[in-house]
Structure formats: structure tokens, C-alpha cells
PDB file of N, CA and C in Angstrom:
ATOM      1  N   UNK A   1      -3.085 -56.403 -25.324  1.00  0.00           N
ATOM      2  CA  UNK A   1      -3.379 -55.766 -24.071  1.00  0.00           C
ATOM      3  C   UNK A   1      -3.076 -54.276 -24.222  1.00  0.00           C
ATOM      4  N   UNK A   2      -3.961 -53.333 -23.785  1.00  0.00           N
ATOM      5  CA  UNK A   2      -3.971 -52.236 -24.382  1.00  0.00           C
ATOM      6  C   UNK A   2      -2.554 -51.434 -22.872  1.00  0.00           C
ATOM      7  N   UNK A   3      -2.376 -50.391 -23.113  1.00  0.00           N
ATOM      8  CA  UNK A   3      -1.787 -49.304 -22.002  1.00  0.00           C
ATOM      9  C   UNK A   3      -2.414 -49.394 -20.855  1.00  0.00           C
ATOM     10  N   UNK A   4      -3.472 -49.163 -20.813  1.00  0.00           N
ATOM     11  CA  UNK A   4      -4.598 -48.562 -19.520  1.00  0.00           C
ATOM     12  C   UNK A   4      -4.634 -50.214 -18.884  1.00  0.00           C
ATOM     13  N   UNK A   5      -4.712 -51.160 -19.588  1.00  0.00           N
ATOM     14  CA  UNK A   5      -5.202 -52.205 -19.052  1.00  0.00           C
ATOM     15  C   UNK A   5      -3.555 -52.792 -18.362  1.00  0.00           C
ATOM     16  N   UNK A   6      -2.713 -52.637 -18.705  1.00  0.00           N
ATOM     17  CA  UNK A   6      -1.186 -52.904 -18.124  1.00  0.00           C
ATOM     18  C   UNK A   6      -1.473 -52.045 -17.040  1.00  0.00           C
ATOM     19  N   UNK A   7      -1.304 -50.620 -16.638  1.00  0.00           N
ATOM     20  CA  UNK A   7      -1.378 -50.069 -15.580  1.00  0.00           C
ATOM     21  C   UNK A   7      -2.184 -50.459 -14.484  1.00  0.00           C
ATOM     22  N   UNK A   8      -3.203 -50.305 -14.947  1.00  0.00           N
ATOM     23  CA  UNK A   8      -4.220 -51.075 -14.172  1.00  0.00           C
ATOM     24  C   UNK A   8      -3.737 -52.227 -13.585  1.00  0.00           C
ATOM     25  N   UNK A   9      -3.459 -53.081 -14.122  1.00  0.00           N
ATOM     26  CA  UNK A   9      -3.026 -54.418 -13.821  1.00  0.00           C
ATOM     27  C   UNK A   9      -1.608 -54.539 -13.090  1.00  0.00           C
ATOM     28  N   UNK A  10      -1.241 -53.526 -13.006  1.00  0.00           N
ATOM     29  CA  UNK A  10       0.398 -52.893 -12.554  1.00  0.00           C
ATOM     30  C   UNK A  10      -0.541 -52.432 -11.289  1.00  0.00           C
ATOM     31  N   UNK A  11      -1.345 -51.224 -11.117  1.00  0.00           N
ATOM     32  CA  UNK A  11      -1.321 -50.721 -10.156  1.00  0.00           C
ATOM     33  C   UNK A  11      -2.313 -51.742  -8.681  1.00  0.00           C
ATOM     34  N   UNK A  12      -3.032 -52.967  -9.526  1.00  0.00           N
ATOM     35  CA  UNK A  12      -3.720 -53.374  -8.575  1.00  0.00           C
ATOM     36  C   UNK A  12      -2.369 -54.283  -7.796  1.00  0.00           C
ATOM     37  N   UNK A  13      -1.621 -54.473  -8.854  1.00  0.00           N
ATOM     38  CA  UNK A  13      -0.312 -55.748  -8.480  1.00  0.00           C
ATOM     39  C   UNK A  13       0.684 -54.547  -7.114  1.00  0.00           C
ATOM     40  N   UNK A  14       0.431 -53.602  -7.129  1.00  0.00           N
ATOM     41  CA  UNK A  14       1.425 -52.652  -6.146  1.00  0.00           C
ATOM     42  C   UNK A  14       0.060 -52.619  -5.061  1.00  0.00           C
ATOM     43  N   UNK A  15      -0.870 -52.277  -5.258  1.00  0.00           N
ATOM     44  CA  UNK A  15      -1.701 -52.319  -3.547  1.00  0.00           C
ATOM     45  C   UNK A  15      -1.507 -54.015  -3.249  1.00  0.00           C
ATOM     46  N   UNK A  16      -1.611 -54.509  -3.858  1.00  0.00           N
ATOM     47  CA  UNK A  16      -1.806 -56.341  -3.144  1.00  0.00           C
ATOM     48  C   UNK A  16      -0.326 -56.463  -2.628  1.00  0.00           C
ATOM     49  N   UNK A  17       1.026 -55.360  -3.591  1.00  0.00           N
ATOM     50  CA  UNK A  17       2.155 -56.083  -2.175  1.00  0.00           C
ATOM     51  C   UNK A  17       2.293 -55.184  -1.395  1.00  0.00           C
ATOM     52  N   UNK A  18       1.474 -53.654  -1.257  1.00  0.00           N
ATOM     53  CA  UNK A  18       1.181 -53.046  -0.602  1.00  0.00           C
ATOM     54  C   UNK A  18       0.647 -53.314   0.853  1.00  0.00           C
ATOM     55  N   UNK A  19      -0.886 -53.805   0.604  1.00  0.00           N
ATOM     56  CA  UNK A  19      -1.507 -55.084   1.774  1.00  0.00           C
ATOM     57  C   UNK A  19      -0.271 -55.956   2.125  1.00  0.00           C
ATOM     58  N   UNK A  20       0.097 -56.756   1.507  1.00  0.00           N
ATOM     59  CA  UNK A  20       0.718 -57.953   2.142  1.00  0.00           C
ATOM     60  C   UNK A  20       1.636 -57.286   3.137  1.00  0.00           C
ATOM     61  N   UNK A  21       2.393 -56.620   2.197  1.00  0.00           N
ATOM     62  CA  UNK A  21       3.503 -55.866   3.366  1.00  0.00           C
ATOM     63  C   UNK A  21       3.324 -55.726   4.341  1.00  0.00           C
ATOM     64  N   UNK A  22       1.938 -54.569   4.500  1.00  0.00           N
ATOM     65  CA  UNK A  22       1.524 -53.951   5.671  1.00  0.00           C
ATOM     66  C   UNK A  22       1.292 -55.168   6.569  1.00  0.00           C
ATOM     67  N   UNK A  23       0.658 -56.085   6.318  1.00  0.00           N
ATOM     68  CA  UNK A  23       0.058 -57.274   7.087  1.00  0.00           C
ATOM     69  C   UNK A  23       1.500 -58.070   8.073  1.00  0.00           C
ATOM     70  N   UNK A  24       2.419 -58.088   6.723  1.00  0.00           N
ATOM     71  CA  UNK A  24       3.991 -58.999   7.334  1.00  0.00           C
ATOM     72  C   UNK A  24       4.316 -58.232   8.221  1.00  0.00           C
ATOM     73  N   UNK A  25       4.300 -56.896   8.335  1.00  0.00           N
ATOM     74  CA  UNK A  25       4.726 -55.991   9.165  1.00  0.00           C
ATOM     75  C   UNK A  25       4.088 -55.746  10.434  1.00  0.00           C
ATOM     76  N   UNK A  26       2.753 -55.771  10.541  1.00  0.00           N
ATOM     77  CA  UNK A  26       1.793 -55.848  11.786  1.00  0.00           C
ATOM     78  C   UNK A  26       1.880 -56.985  12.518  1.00  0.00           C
ATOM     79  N   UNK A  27       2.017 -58.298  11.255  1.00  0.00           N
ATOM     80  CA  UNK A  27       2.405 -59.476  12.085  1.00  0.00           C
ATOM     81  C   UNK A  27       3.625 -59.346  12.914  1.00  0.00           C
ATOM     82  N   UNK A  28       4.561 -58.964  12.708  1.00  0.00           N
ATOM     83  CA  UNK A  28       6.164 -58.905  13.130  1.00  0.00           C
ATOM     84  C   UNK A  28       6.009 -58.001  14.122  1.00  0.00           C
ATOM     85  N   UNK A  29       5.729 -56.676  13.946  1.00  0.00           N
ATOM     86  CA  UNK A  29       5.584 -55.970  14.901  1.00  0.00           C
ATOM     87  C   UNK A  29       5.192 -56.716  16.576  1.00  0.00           C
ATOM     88  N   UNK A  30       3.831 -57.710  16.021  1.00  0.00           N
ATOM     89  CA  UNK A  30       3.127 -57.699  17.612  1.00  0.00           C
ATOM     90  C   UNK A  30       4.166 -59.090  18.247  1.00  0.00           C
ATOM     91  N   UNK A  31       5.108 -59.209  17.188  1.00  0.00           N
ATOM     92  CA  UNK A  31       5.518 -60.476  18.224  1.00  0.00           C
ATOM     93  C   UNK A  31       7.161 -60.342  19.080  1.00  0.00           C
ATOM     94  N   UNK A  32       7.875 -58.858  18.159  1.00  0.00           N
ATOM     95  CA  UNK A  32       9.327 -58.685  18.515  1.00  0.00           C
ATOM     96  C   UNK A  32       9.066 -57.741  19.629  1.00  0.00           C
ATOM     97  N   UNK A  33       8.232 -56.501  19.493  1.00  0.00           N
ATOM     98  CA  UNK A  33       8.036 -55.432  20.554  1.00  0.00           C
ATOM     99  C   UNK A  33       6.942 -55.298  21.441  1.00  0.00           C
ATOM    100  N   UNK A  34       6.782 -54.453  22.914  1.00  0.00           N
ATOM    101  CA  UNK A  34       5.766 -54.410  23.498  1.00  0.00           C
ATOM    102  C   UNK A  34       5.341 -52.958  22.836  1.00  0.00           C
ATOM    103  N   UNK A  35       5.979 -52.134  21.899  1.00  0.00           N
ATOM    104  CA  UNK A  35       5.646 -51.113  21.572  1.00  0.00           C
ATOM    105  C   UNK A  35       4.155 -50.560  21.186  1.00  0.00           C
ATOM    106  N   UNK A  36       3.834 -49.692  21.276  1.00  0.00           N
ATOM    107  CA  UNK A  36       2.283 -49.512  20.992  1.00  0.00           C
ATOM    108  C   UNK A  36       2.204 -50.265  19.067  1.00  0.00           C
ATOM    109  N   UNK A  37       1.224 -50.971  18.857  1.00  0.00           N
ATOM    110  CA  UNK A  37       0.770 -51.121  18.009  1.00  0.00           C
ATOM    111  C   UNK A  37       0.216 -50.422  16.647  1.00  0.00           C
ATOM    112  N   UNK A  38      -0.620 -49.847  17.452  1.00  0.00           N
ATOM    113  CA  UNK A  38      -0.973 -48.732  16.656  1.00  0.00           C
ATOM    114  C   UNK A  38       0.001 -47.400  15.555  1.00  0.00           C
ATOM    115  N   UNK A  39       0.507 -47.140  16.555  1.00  0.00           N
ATOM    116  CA  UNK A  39       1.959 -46.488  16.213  1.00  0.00           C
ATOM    117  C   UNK A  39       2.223 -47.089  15.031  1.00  0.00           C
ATOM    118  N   UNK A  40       3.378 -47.925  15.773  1.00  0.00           N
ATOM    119  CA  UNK A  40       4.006 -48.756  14.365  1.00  0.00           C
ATOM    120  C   UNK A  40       3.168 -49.307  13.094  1.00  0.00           C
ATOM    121  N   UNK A  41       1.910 -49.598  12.767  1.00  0.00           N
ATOM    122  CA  UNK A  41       1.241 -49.789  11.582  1.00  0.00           C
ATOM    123  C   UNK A  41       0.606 -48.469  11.418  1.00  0.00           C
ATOM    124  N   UNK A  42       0.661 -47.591  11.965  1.00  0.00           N
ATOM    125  CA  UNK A  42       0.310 -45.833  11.442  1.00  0.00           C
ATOM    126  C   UNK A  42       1.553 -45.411  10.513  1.00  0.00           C
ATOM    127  N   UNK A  43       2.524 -45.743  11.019  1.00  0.00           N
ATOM    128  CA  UNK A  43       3.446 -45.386  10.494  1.00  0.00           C
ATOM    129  C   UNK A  43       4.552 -46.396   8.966  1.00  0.00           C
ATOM    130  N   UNK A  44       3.535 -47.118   9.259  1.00  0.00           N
ATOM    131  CA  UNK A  44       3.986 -48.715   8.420  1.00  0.00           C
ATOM    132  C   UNK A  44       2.868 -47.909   7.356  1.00  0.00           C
ATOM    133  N   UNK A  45       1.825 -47.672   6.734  1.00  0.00           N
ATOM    134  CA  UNK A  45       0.902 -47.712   6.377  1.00  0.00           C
ATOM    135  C   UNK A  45       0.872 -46.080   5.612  1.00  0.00           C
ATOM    136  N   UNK A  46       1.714 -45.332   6.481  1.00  0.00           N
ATOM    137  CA  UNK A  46       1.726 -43.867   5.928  1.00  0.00           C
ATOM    138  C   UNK A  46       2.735 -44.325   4.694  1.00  0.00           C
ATOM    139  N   UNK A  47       3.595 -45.295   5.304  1.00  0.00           N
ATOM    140  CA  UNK A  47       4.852 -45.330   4.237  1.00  0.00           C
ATOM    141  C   UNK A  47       4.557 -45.746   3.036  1.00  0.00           C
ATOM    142  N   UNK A  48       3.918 -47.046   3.425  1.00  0.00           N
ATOM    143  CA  UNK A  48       3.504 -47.658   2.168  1.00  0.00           C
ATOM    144  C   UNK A  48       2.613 -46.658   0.818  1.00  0.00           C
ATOM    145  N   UNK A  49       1.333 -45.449   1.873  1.00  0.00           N
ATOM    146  CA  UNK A  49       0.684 -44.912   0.669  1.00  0.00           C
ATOM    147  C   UNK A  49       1.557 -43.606  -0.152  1.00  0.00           C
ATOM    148  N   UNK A  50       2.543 -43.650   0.911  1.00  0.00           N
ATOM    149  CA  UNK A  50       3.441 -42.598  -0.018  1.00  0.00           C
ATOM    150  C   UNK A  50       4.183 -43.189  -1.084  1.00  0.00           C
ATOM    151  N   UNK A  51       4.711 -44.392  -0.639  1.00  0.00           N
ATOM    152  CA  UNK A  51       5.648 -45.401  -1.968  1.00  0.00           C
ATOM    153  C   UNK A  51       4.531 -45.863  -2.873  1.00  0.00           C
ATOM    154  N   UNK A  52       3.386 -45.875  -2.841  1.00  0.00           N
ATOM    155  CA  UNK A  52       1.995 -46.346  -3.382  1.00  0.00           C
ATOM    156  C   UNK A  52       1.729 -45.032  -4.610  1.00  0.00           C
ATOM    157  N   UNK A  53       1.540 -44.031  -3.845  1.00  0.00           N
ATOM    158  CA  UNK A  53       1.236 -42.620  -4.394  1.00  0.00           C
ATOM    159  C   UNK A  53       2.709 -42.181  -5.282  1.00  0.00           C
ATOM    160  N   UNK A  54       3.636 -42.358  -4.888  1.00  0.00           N
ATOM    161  CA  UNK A  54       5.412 -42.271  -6.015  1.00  0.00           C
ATOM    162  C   UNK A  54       5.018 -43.626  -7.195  1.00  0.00           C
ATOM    163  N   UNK A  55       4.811 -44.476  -6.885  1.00  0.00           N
ATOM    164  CA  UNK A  55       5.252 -45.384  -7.659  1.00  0.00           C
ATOM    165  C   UNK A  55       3.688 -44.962  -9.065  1.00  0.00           C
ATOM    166  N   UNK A  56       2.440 -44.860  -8.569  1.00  0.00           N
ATOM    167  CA  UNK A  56       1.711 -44.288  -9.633  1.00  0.00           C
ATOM    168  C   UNK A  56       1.569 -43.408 -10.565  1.00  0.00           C
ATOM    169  N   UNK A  57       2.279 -41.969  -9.853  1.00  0.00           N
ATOM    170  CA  UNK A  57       2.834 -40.739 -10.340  1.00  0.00           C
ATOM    171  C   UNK A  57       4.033 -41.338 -11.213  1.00  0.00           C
ATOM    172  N   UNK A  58       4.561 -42.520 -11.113  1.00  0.00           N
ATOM    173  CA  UNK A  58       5.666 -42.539 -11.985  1.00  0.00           C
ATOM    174  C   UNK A  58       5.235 -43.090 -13.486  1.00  0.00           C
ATOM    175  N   UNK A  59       4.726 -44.272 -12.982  1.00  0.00           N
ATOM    176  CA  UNK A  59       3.375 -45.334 -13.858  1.00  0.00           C
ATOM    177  C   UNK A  59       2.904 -43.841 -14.900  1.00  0.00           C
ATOM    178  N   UNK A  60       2.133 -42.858 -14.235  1.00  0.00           N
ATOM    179  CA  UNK A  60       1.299 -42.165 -15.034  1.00  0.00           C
ATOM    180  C   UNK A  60       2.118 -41.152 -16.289  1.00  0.00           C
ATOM    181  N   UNK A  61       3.415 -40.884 -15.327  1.00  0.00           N
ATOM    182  CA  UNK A  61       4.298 -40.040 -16.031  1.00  0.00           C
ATOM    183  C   UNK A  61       4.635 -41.345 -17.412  1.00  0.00           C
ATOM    184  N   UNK A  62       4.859 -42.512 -17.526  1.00  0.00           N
ATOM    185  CA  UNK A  62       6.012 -43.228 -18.416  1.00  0.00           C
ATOM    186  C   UNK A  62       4.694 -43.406 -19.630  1.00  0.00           C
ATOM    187  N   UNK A  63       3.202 -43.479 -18.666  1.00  0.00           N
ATOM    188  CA  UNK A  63       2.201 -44.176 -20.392  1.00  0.00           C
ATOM    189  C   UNK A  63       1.829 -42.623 -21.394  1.00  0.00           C
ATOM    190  N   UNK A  64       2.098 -43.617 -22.448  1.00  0.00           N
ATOM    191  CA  UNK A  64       1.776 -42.160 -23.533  1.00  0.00           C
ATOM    192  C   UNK A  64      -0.204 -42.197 -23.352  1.00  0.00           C
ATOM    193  N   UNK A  65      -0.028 -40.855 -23.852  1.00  0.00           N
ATOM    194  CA  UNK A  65      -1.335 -40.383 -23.980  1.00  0.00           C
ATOM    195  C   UNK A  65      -2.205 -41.207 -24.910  1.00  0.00           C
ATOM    196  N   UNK A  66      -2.933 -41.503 -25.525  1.00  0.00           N
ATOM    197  CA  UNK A  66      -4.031 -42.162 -26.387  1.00  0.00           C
ATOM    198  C   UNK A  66      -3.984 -41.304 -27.304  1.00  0.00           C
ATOM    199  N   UNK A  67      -3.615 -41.200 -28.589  1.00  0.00           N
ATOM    200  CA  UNK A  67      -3.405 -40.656 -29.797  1.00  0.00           C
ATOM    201  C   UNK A  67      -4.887 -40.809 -30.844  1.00  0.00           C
ATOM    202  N   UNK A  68      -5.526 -42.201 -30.614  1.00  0.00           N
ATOM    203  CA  UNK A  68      -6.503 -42.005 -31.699  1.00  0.00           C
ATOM    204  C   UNK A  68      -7.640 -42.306 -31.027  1.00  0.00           C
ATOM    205  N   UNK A  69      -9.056 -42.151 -30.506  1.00  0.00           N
ATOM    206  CA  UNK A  69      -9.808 -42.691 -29.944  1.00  0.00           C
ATOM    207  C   UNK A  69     -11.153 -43.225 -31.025  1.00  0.00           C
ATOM    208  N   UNK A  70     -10.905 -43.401 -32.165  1.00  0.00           N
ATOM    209  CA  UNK A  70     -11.836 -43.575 -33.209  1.00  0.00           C
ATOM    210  C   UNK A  70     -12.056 -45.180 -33.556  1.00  0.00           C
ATOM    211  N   UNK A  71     -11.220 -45.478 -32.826  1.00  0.00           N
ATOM    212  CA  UNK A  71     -11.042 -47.362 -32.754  1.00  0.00           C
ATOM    213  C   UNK A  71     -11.884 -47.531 -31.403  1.00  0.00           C
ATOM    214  N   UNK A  72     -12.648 -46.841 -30.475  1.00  0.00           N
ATOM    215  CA  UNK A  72     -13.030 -47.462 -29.181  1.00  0.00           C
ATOM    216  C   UNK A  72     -14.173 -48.804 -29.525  1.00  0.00           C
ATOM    217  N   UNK A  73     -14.480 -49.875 -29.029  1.00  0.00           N
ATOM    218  CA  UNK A  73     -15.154 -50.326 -28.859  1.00  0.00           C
ATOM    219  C   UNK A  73     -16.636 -50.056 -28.396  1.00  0.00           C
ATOM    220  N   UNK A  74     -17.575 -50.144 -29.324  1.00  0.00           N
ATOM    221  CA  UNK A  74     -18.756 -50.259 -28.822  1.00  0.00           C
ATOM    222  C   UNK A  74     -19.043 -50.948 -27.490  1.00  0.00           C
ATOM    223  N   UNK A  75     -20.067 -49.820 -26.837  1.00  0.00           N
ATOM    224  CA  UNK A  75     -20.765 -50.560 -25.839  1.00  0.00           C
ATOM    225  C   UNK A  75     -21.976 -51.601 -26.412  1.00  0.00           C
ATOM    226  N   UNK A  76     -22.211 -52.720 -25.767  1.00  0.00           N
ATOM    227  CA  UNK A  76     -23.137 -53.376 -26.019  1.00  0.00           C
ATOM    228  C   UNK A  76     -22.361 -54.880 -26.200  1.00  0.00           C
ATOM    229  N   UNK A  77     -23.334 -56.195 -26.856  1.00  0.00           N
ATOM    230  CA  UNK A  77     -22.889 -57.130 -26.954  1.00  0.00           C
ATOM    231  C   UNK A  77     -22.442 -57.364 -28.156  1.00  0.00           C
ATOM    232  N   UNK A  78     -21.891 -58.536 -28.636  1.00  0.00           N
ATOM    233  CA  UNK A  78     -21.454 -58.579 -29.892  1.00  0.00           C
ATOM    234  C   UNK A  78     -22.394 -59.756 -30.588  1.00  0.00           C
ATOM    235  N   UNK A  79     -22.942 -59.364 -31.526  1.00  0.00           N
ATOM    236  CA  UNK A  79     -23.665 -60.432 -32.556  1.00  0.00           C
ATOM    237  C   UNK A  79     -23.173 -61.329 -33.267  1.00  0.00           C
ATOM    238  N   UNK A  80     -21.900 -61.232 -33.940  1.00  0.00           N
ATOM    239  CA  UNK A  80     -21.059 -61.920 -34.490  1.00  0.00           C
ATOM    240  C   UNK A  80     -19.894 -61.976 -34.852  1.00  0.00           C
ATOM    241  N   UNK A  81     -19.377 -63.345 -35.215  1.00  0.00           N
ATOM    242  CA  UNK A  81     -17.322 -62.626 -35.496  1.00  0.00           C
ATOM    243  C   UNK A  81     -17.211 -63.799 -36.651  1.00  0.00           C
ATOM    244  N   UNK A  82     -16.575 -63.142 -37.311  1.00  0.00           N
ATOM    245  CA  UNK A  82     -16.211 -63.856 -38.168  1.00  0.00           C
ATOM    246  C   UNK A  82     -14.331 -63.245 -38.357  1.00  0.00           C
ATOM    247  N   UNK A  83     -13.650 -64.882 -39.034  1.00  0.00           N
ATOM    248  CA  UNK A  83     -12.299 -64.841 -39.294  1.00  0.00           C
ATOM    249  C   UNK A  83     -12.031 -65.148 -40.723  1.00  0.00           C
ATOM    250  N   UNK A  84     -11.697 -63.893 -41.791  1.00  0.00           N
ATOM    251  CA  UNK A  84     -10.660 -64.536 -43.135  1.00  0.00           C
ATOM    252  C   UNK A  84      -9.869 -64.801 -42.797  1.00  0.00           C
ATOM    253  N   UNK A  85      -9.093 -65.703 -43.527  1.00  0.00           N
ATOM    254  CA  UNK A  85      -7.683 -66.505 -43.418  1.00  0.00           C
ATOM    255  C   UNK A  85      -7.483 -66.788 -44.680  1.00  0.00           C
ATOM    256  N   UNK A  86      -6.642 -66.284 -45.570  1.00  0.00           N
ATOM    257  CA  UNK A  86      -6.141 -67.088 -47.067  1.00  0.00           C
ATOM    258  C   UNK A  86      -6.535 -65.893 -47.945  1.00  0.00           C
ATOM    259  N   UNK A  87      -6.036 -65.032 -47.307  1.00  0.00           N
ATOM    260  CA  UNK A  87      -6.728 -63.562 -48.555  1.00  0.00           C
ATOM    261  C   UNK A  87      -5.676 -62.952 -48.347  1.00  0.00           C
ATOM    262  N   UNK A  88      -5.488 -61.363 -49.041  1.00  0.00           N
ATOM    263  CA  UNK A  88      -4.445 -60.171 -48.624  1.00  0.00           C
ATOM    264  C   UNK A  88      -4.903 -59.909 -47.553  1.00  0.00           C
ATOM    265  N   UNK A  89      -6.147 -59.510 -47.203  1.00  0.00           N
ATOM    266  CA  UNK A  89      -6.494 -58.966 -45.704  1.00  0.00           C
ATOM    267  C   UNK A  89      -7.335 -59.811 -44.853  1.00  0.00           C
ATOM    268  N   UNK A  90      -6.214 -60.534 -44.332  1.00  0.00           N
ATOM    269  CA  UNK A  90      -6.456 -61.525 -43.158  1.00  0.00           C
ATOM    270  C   UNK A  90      -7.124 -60.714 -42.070  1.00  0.00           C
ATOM    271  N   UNK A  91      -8.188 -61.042 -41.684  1.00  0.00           N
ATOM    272  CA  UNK A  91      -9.094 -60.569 -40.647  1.00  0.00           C
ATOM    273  C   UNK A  91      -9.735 -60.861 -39.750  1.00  0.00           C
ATOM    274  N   UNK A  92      -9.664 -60.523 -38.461  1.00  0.00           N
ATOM    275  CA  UNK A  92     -11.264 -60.867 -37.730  1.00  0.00           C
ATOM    276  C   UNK A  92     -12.076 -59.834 -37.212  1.00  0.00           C
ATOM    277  N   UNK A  93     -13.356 -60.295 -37.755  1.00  0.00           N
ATOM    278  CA  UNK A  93     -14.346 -58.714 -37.995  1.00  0.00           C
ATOM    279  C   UNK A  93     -15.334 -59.492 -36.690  1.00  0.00           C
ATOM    280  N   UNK A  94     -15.710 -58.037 -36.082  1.00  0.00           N
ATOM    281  CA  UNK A  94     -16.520 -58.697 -34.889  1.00  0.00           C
ATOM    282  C   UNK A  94     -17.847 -57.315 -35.230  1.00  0.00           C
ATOM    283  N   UNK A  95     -19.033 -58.081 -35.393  1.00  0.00           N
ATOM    284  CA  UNK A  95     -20.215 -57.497 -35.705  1.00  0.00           C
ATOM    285  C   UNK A  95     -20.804 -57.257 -34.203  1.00  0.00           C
ATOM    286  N   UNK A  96     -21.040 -55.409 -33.891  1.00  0.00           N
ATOM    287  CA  UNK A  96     -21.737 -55.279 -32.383  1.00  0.00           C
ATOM    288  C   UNK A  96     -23.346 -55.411 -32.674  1.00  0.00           C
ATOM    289  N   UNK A  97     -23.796 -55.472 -31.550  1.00  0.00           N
ATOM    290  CA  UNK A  97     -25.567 -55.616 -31.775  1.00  0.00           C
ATOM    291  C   UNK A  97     -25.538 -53.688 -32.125  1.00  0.00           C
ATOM    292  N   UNK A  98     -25.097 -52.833 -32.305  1.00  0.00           N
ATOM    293  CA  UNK A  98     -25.708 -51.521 -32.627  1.00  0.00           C
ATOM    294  C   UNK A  98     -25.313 -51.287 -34.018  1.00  0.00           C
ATOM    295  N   UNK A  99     -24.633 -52.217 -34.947  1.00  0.00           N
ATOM    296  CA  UNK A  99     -24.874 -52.089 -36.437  1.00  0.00           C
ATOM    297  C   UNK A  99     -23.361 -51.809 -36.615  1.00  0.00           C
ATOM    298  N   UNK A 100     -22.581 -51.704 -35.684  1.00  0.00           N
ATOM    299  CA  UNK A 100     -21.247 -51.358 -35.974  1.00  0.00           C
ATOM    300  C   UNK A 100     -20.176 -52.705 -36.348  1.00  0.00           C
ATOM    301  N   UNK A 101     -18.953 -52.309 -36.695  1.00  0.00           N
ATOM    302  CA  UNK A 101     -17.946 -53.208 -36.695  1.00  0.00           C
ATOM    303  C   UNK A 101     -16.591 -53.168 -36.377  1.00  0.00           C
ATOM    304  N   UNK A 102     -16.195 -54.131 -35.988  1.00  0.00           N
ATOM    305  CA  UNK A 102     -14.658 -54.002 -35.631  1.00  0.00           C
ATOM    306  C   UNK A 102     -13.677 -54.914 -36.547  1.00  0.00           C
ATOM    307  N   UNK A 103     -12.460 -54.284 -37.204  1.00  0.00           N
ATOM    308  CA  UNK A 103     -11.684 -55.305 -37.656  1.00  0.00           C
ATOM    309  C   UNK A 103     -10.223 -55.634 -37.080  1.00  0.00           C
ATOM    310  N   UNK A 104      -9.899 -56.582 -37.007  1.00  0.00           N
ATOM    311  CA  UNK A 104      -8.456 -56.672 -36.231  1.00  0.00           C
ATOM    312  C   UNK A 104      -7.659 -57.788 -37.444  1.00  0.00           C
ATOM    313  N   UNK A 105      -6.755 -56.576 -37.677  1.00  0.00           N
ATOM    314  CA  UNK A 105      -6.016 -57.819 -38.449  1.00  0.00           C
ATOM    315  C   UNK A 105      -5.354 -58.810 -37.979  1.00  0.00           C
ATOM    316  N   UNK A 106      -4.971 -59.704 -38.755  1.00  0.00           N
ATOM    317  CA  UNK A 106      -4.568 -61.282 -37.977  1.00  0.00           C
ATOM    318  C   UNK A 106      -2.888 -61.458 -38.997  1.00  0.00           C
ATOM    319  N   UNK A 107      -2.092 -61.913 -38.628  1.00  0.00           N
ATOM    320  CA  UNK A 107      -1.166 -62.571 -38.934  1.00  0.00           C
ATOM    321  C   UNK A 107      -0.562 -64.007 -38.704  1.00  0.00           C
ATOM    322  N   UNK A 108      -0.709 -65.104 -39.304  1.00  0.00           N
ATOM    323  CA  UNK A 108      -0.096 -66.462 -38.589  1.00  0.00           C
ATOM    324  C   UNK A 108       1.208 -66.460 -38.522  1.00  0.00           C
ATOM    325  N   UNK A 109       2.023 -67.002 -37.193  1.00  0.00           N
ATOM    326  CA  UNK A 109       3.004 -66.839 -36.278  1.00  0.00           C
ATOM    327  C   UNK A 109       3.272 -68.065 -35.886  1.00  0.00           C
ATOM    328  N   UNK A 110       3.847 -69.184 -36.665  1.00  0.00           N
ATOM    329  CA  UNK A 110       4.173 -70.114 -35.837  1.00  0.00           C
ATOM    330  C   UNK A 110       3.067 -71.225 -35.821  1.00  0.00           C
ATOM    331  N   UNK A 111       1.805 -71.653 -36.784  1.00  0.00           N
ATOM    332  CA  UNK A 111       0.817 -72.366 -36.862  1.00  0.00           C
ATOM    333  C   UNK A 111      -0.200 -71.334 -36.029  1.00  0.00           C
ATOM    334  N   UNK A 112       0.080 -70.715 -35.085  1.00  0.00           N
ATOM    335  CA  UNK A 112      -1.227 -69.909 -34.354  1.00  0.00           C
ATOM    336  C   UNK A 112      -1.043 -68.866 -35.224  1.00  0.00           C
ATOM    337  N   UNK A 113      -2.771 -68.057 -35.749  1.00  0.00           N
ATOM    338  CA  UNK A 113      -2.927 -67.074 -35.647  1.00  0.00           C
ATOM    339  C   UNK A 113      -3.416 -65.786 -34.721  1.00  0.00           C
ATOM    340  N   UNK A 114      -2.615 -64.681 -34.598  1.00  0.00           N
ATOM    341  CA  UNK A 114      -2.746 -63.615 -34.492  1.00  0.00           C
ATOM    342  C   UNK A 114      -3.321 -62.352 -34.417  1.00  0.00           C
ATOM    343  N   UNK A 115      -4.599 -62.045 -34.062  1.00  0.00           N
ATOM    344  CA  UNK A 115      -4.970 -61.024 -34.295  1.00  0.00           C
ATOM    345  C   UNK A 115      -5.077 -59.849 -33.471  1.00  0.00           C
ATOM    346  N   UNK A 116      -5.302 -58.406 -33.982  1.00  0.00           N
ATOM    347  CA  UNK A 116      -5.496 -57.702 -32.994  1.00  0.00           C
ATOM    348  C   UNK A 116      -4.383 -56.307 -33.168  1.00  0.00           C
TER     349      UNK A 116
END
């Protein structure tokens, strides 16, 4: 799992308890006070995108930058993959439909192998 794809997956996981929150909170609100409504989830909702907006700025500050971009993946589909196993360079090579290739080395770990 690459950096970008953790964050990502971090930052959708902070709006969903973001929502929920807001929601537990609107619920609660309409049933303890006659207070205006509105109000209180204006102000429920400012909070949250500021702890929303801190907690990303922090996320963005901790991931390192991308050092090599010469490994990106082709766009397009993939034509084929093939896996060595029983050589020095254990591999799985994935052939794209634009003539390119990818190799990920593999290591076995326990009866499963590894790659990537």
C-alpha cells in the first residue's frame, strides 16, 4: 500500500467520523434543548471542519515527498503477469497493453509469497 493511498484512506476514515459526529450531535441536540437548531449544528459543523482541516495539515506535514517517480504505473490495462519462483530473482512481471513492464520482487514468508 503505497503513502498517498494510506492518507487517502486516513483522510476519507476522518470525514466519515466527521459525518457521524455531526449527525450524533444534531440528533442530541433536537432532543435535550429547545435551543435554535440551526445554531447549534452551525457551530457543531464549523468545529468539526476546523479539526478536519488540523488533522490533514498534520497528515500532509508527517508523508514524505515521493523521491522516485520512474516506477509509476502505466495507464491502460494489463495483458499479462507472469510469476518466477525458484531462481535468484524471484519475480512478478506484469506485461501493460502499451509494450511496457512492471517487476515486483517477491519473497516467500511463511508458505505465502510476497511480492511488491
Amino acid at each position: 500500500m503505497t503513502i498517498s493511498s494510506r492518507a487517502s484512506r486516513f483522510r476519507s476514515g476522518v470525514i466519515t467520523v466527521a459525518l457521524a459526529s455531526s449527525a450524533a450531535m444534531a440528533l442530541s441536540a433536537c432532543e435535550s434543548k429547545k435551543v435554535p437548531i440551526q445554531t447549534t449544528q452551525h457551530e457543531a459543523i464549523n468545529r468539526l471542519e476546523q479539526r478536519l482541516e488540523q488533522l490533514e495539515r498534520q497528515v500532509g506535514e508527517q508523508l514524505p515527498t515521493p523521491a522516485d517517480n520512474s516506477n509509476k504505473v502505466p495507464a491502460g490495462p494489463v495483458s499479462s503477469i507472469t510469476l518466477r519462483t525458484g531462481t535468484s530473482d524471484d519475480r512478478l512481471r506484469i506485461y501493460w497493453a502499451d509494450g511496457t513492464r512492471s517487476d515486483l520482487p517477491c519473497t516467500k514468508e511463511q508458505n505465502t509469497w510476497a511480492c511488491g
